[in-house]
N, C-alpha and C. Protein backbone atom coordinates (compact mmCIF):
# COMPACT_ATOMS: atom_id res chain seq x y z
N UNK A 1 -3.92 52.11 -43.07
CA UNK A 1 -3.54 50.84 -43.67
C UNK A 1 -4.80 50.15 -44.16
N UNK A 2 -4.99 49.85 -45.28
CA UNK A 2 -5.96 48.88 -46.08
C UNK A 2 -5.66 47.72 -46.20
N UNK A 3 -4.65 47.28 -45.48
CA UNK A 3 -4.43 45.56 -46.13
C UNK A 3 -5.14 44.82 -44.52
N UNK A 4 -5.76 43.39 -44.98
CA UNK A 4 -6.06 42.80 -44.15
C UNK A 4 -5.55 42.75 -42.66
N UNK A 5 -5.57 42.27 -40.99
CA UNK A 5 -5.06 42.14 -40.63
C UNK A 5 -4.18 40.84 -40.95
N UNK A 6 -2.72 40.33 -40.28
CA UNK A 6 -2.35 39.19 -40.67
C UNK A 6 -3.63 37.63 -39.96
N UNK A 7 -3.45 36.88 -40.46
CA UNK A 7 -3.99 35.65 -40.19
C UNK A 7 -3.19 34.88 -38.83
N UNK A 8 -3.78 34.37 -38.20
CA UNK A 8 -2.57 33.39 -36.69
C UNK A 8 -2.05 32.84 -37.40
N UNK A 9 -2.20 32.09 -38.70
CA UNK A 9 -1.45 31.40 -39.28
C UNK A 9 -0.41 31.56 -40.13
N UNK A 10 -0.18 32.98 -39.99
CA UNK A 10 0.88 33.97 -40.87
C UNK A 10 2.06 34.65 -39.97
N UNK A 11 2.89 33.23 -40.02
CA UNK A 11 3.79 33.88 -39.56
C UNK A 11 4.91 34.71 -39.91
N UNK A 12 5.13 34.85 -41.02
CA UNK A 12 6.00 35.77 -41.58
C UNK A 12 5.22 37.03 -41.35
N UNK A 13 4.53 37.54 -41.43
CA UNK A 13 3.30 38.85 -40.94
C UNK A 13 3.73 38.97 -39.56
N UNK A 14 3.56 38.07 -38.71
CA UNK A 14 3.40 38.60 -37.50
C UNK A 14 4.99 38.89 -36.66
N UNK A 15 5.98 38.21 -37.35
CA UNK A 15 7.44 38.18 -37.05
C UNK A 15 7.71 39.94 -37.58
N UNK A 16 7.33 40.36 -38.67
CA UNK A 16 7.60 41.77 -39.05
C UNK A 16 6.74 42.40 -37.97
N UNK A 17 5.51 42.16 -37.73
CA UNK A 17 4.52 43.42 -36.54
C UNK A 17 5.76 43.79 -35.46
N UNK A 18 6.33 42.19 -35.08
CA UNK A 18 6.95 42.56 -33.51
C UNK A 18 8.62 43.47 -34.07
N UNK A 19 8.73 42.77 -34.81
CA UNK A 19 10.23 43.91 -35.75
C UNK A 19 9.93 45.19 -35.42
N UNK A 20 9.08 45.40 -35.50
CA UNK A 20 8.05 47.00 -35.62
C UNK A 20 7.94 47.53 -34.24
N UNK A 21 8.28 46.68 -33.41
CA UNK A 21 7.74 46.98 -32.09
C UNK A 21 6.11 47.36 -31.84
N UNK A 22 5.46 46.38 -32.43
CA UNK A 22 3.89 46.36 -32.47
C UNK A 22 3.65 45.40 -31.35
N UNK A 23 2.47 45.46 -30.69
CA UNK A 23 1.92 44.40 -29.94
C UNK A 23 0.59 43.72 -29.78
N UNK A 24 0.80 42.87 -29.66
CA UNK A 24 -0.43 41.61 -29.77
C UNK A 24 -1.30 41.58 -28.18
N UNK A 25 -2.24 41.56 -28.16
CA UNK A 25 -3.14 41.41 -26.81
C UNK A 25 -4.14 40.34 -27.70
N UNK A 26 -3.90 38.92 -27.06
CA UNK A 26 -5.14 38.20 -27.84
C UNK A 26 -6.49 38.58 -27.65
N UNK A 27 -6.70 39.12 -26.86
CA UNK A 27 -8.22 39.65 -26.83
C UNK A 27 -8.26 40.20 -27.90
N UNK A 28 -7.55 40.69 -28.68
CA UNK A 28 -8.38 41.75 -29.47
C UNK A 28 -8.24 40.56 -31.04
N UNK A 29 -8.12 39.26 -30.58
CA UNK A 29 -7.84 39.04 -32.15
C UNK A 29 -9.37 38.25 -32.43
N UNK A 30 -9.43 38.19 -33.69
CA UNK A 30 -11.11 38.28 -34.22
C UNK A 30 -11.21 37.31 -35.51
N UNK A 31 -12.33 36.88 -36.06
CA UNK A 31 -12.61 36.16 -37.12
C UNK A 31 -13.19 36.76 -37.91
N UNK A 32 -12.54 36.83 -39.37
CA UNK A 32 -12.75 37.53 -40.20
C UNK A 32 -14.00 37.61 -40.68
N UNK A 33 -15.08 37.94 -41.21
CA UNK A 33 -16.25 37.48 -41.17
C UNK A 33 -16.20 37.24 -42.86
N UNK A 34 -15.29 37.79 -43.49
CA UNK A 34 -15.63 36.80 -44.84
C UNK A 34 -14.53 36.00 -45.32
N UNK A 35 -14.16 35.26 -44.81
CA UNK A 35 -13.78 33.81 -44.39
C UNK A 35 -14.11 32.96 -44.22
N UNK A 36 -14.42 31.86 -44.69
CA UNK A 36 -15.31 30.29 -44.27
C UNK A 36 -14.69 29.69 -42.80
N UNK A 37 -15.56 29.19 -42.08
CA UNK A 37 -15.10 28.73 -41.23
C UNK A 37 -14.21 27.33 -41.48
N UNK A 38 -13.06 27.20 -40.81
CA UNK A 38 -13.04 26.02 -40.98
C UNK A 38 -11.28 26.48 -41.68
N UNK A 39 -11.43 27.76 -42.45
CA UNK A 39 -10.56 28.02 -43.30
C UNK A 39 -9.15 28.65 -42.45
N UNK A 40 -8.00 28.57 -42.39
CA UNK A 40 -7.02 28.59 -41.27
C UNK A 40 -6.91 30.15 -41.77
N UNK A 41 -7.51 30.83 -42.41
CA UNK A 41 -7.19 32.57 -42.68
C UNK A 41 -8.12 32.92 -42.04
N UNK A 42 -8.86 31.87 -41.15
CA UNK A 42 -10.49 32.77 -40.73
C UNK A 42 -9.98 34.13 -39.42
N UNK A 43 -9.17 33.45 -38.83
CA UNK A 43 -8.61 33.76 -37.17
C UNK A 43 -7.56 35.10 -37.55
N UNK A 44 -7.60 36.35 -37.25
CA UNK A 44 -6.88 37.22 -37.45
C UNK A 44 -6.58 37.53 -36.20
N UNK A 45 -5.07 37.97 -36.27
CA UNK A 45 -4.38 38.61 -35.36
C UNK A 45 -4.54 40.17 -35.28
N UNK A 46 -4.41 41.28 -34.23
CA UNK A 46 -4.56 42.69 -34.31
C UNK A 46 -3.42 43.07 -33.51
N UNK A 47 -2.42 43.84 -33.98
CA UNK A 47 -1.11 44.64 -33.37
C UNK A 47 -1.39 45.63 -33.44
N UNK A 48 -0.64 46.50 -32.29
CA UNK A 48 -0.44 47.95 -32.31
C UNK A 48 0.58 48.25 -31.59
N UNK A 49 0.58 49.72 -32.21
CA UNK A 49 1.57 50.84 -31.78
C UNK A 49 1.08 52.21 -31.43
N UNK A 50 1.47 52.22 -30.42
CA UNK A 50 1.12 53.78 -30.06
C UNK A 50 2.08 54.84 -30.58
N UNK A 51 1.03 56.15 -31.30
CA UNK A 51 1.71 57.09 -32.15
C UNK A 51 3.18 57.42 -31.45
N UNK A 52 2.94 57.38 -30.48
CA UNK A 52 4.91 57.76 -29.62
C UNK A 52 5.45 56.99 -29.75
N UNK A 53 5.23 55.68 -29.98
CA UNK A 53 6.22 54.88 -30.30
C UNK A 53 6.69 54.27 -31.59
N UNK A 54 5.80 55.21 -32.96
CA UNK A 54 6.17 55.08 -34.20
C UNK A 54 6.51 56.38 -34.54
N UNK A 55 7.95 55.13 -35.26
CA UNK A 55 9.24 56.04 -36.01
C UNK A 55 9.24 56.54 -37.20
N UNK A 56 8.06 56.13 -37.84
CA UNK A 56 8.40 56.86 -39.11
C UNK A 56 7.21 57.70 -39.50
C-alpha cells in the first residue's frame, strides 16, 4: 500500500480499517514528518492485520 497512513482526525479512514478487521495499538501511531506542526493531519494512525486474518 502507497497511500498515506489515515490521520486521528480521519474518521471515515479509520471506521473502514476496523470494517476490515484491522487494529489500532496507539503506540504505534506517529507524526508525520512532512506535516507542519500544529496541522490536525500531522498525527497518524497505524492499523494492522495479520496475513491469517486477511481475506482477500
Amino acid at each position: 500500500m502507497n497511500e498515506p497512513p489515515p490521520s486521528l482526525a480521519n474518521q471515515r479512514s479509520r471506521r473502514v480499517m476496523v470494517k476490515l478487521g484491522m487494529a489500532r495499538d496507539p503506540a504505534d501511531d506517529f507524526d508525520h514528518p512532512l506535516v507542519p506542526e500544529g496541522n490536525p493531519a500531522r498525527r497518524n494512525v497505524l492499523y494492522r492485520i495479520a496475513r491469517a486474518d486477511w481475506a482477500g
